[in-house]
Protein backbone atom coordinates (compact mmCIF):
# COMPACT_ATOMS: atom_id res chain seq x y z
CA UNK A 1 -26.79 -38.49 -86.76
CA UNK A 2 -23.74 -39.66 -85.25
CA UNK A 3 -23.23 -36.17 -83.53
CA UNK A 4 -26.26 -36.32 -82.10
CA UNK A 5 -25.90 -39.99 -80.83
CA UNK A 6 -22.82 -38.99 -78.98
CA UNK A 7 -24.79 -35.52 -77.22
CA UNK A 8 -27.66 -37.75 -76.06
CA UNK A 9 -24.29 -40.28 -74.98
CA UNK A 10 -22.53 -37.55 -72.49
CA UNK A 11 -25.96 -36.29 -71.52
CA UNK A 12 -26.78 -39.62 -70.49
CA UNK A 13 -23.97 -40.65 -68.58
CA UNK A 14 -23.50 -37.16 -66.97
CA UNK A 15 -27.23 -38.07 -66.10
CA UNK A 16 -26.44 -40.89 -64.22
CA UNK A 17 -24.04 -39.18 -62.01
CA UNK A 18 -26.07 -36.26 -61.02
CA UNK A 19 -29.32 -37.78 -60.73
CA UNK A 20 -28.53 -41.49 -59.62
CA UNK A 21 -27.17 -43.12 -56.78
CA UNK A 22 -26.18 -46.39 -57.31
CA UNK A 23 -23.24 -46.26 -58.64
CA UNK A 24 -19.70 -44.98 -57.90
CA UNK A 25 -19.08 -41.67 -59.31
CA UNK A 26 -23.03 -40.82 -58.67
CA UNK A 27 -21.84 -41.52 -54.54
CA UNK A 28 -18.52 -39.87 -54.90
CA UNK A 29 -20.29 -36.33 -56.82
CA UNK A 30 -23.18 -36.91 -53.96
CA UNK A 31 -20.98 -36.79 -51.37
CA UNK A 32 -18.74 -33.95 -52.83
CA UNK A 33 -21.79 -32.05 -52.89
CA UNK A 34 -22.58 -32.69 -49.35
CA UNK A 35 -19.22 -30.80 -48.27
CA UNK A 36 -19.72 -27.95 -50.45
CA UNK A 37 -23.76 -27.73 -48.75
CA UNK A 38 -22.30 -27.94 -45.45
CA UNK A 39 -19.28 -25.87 -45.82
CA UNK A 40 -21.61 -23.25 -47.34
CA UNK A 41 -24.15 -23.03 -44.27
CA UNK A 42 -20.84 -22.95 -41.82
CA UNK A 43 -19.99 -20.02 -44.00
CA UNK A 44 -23.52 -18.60 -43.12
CA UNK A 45 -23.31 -19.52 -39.97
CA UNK A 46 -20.19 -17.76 -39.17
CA UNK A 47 -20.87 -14.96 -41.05
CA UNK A 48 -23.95 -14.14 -38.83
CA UNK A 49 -21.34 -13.99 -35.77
CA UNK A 50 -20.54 -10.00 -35.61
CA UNK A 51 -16.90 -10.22 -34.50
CA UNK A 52 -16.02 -13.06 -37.26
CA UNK A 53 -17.90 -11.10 -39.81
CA UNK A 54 -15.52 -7.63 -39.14
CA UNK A 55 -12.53 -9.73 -39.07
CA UNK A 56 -13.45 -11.64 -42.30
CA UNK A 57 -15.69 -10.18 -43.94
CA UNK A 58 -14.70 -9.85 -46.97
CA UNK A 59 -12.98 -13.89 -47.26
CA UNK A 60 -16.90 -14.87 -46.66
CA UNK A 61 -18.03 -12.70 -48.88
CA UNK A 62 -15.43 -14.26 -51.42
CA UNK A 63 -16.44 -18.04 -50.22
CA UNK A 64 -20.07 -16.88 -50.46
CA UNK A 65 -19.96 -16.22 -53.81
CA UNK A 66 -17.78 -19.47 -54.69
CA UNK A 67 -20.20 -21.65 -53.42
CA UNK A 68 -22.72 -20.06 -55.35
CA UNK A 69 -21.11 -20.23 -58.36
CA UNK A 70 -20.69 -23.74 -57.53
CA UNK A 71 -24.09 -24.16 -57.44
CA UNK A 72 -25.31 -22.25 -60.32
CA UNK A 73 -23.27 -24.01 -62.60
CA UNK A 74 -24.91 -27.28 -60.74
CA UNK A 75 -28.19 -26.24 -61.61
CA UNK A 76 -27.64 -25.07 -64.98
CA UNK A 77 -26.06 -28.53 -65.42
CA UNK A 78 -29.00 -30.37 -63.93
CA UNK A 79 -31.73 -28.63 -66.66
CA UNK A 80 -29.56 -28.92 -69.43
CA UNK A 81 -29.49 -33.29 -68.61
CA UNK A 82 -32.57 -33.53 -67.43
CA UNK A 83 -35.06 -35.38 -69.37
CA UNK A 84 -37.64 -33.61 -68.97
CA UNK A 85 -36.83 -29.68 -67.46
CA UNK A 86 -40.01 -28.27 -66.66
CA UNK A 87 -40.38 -31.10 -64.21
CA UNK A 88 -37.34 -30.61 -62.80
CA UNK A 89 -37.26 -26.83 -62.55
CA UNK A 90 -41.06 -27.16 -60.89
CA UNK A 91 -40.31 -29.84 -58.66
CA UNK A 92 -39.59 -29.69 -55.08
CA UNK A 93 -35.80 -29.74 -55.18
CA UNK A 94 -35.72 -27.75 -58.45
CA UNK A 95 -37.35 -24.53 -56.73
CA UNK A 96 -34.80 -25.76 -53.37
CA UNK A 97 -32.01 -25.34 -56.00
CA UNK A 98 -32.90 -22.46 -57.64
CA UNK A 99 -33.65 -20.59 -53.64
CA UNK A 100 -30.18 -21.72 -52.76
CA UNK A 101 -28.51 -19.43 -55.64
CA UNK A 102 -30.95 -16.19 -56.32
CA UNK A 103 -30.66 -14.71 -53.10
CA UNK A 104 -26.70 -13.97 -53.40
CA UNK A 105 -27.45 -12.09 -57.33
CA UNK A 106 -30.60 -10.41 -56.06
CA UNK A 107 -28.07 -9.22 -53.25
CA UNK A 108 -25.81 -6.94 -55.68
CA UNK A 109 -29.53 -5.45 -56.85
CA UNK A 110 -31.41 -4.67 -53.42
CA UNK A 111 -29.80 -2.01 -51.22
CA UNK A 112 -30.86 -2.35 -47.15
CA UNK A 113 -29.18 -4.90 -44.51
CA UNK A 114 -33.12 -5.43 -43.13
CA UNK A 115 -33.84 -7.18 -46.33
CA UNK A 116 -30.41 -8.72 -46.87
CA UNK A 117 -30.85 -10.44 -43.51
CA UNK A 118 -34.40 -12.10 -44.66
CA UNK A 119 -31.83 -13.30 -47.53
CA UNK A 120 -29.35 -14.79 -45.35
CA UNK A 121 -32.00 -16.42 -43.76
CA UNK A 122 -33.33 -18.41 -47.53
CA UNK A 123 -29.90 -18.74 -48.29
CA UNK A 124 -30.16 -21.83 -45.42
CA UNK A 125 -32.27 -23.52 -47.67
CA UNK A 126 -29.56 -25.08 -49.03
CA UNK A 127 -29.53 -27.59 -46.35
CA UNK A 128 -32.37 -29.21 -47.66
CA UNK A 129 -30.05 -30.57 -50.28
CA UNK A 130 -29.07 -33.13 -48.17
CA UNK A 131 -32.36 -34.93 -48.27
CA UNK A 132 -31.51 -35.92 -52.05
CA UNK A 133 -29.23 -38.38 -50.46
CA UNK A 134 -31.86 -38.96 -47.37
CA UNK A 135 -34.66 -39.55 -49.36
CA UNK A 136 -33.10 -42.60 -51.28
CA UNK A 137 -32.40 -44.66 -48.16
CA UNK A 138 -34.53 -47.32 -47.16
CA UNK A 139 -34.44 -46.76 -43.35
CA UNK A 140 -36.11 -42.84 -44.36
CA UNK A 141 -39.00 -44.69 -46.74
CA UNK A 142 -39.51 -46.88 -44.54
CA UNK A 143 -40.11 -44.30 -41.69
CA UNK A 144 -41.68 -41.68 -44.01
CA UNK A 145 -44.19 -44.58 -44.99
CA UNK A 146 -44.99 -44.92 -41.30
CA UNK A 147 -45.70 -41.18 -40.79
CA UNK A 148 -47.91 -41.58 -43.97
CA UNK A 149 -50.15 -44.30 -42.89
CA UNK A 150 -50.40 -42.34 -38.88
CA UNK A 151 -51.01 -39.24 -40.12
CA UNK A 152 -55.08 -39.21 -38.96
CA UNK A 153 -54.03 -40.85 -35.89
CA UNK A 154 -51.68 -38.26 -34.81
CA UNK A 155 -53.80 -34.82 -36.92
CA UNK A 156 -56.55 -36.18 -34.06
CA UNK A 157 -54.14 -36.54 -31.54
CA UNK A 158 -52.63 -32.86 -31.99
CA UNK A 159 -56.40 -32.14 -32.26
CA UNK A 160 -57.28 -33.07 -28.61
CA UNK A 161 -54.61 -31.24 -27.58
CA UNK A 162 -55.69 -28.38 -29.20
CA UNK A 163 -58.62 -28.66 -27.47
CA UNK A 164 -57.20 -28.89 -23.85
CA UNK A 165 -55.07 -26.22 -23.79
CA UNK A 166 -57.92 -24.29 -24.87
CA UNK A 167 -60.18 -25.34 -22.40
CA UNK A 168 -57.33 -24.96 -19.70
CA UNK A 169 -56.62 -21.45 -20.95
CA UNK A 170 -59.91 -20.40 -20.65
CA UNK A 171 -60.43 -21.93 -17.19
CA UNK A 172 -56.96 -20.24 -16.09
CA UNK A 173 -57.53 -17.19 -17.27
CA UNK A 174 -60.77 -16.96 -14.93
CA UNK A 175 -58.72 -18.91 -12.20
CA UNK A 176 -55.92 -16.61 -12.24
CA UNK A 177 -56.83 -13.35 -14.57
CA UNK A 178 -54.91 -10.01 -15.34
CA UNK A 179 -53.64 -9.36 -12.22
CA UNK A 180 -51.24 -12.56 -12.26
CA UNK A 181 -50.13 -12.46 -15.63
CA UNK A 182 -52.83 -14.30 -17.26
CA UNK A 183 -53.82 -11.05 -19.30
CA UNK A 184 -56.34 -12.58 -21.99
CA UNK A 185 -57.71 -16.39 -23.01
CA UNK A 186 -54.44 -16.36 -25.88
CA UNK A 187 -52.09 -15.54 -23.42
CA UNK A 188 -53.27 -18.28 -21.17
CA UNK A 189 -53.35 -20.80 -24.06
CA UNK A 190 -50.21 -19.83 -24.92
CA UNK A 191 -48.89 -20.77 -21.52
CA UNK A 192 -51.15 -23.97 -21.20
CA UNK A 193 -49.42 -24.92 -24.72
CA UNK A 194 -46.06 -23.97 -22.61
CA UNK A 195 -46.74 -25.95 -19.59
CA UNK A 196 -48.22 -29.10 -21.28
CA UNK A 197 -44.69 -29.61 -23.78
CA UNK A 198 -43.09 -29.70 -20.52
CA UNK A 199 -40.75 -26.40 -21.50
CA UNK A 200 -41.91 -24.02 -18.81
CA UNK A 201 -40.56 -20.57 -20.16
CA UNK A 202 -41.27 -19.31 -16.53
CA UNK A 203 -42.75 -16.22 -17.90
CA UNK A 204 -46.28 -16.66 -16.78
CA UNK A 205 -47.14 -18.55 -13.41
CA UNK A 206 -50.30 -18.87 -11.70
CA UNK A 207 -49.88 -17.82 -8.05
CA UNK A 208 -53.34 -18.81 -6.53
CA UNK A 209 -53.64 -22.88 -5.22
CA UNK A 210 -56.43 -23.18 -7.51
CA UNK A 211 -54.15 -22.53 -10.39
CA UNK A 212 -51.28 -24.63 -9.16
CA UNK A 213 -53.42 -27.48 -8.87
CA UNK A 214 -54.39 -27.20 -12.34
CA UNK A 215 -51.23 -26.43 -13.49
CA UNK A 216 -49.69 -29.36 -11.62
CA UNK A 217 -52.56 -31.94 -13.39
CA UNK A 218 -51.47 -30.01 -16.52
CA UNK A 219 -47.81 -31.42 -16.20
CA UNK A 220 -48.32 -34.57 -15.01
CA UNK A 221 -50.69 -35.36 -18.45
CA UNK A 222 -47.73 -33.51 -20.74
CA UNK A 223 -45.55 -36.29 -19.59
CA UNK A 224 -48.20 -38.84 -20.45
CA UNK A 225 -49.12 -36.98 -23.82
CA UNK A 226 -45.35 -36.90 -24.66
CA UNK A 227 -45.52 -40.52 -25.43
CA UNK A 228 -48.55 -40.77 -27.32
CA UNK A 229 -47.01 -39.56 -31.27
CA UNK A 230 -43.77 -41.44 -30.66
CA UNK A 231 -46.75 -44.90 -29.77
CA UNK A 232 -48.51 -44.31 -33.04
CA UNK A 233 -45.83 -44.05 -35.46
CA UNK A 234 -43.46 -47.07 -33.33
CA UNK A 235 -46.46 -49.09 -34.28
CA UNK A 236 -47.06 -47.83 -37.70
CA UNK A 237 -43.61 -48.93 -38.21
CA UNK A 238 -44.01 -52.34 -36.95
CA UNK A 239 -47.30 -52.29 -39.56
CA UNK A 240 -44.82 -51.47 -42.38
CA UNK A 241 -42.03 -54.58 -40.98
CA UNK A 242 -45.11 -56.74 -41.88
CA UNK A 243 -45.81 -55.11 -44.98
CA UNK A 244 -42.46 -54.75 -46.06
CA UNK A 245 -41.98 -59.25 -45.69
CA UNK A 246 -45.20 -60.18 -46.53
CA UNK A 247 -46.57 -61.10 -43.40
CA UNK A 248 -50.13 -60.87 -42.20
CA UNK A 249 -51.66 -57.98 -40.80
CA UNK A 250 -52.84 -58.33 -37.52
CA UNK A 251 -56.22 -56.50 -36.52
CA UNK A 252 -56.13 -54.63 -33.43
CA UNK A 253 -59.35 -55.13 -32.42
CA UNK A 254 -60.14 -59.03 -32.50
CA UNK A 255 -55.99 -59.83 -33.21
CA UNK A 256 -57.13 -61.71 -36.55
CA UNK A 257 -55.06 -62.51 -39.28
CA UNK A 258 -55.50 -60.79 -43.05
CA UNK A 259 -54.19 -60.27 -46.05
CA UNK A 260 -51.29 -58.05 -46.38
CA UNK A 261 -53.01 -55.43 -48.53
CA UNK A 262 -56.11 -55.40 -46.73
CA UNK A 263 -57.83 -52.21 -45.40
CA UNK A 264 -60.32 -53.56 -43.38
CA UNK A 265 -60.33 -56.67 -40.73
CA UNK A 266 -62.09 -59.39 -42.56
CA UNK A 267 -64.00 -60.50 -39.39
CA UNK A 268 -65.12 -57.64 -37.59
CA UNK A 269 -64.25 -54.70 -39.92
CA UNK A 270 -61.80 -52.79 -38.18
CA UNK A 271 -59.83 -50.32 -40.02
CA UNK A 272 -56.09 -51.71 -40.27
């Protein structure tokens, strides 16, 4: 009985290091593992550059597997103190965990650099660590609660832009056609989508008046359309300020006062 008291005992408190953050040793093993994540995707990183990979090939392949032993025994460590294990192993960061490691063993297995490559490439996932420590400060709640509540707003924004570079494909691609680069209605879409981010690729240009015209009106409204997500969520935000103290909601429509947990304006019925 006693035995067993004590396992649960340095299960529990090894626990609260790995899995919490509010105390001292939980920050200081947190931020030990954000070195070893970042050290290991600089490893990666420089291990993709050809001349750095001749000359030192074989200290990143030791490094490479260091870091994965570092993180293998990490894992191992986080199922064997974790409450319940299916749920971690299933969850989100469990299967991130688990991606970070398998590639390197599944390495000594495969033969072919093609598929090795598509390996180095998972192998970033390890990045995505980092959001264990993102994901428990306020300031990225509070922003990922604004994204939550504009999420229609902006799936119906990206929706109407959908639909204009459509429409301006398909008109360009009967403005301009083949002969100026504008091969089929995808292609032209593709270069509408190009022209309205603003990132002009310069691969495809129309060369009649008609189609500089359009393409002109085209780029003024990507400069106008650039501002609309970044409106939505900066006022989802300010939403979640008032929800966050207590304050009253304030209805767009008729600038009424309700209840902080109220859906709809209780004089004219506006969604808030």
């Amino acid at each position: 009985m006693n035995t067993q008291s004590k396992d649960t005992s340095w299960k529990e408190k090894l626990r609260v290091i790995i899995f919490e953050h509010h105390t001292k040793a939980g920050r200081l093993f947190d931020e030990f593992l954000l070195i070893v994540i970042l050290a290991s995707v600089l490893v990666v990183f420089l291990d993709s550059i050809e001349s750095y990979n001749i000359k030192y090939k074989n200290i990143f392949l030791i490094l490479e597997w260091g870091f994965t032993i570092i993180f293998s025994i990490e894992y191992i460590i986080r199922i064997v103190i974790s409450r319940n294990k299916l749920q971690y192993i299933t969850s989100f960061y469990g299967i991130i965990d688990f991606l970070s490691i398998i590639p390197t063993y599944i390495s000594l297995l495969v033969a072919g650099s093609q598929f090795l490559i598509i390996i180095r490439v998972l192998r970033l996932l390890r990045v995505f660590r980092i959001l264990k420590l993102v994901k428990f400060t306020y300031a990225s709640i509070y922003l990922l609660h604004a994204f939550k509540h504009s999420r229609e707003k902006i799936i119906i924004f990206f929706g109407t832009v959908l639909v204009i570079v459509t429409i301006v494909g398909a008109i360009m691609y009967l403005v301009e056609g083949p002969e100026n680069g504008f091969s089929s209605i995808p292609q032209s879409i593709y270069w509408a989508i190009v022209t309205i981010t603003t990132v002009g690729y310069g691969d495809i240009a129309p060369s009649t008046a008609l189609g500089q015209i359009i393409a002109s009106i085209l780029m003024i409204t990507g400069y106008a359309i650039i501002a609309v997500p970044t409106g939505i969520v900066t006022a989802e935000m300010t939403r979640e300020k008032y929800r966050s103290k207590d304050l009253p909601m304030i209805c767009d429509a008729c600038n009424e006062h309700n209840e902080i947990d109220g859906r709809f304006c209780k004089k004219c019925g506006n969604k808030l």
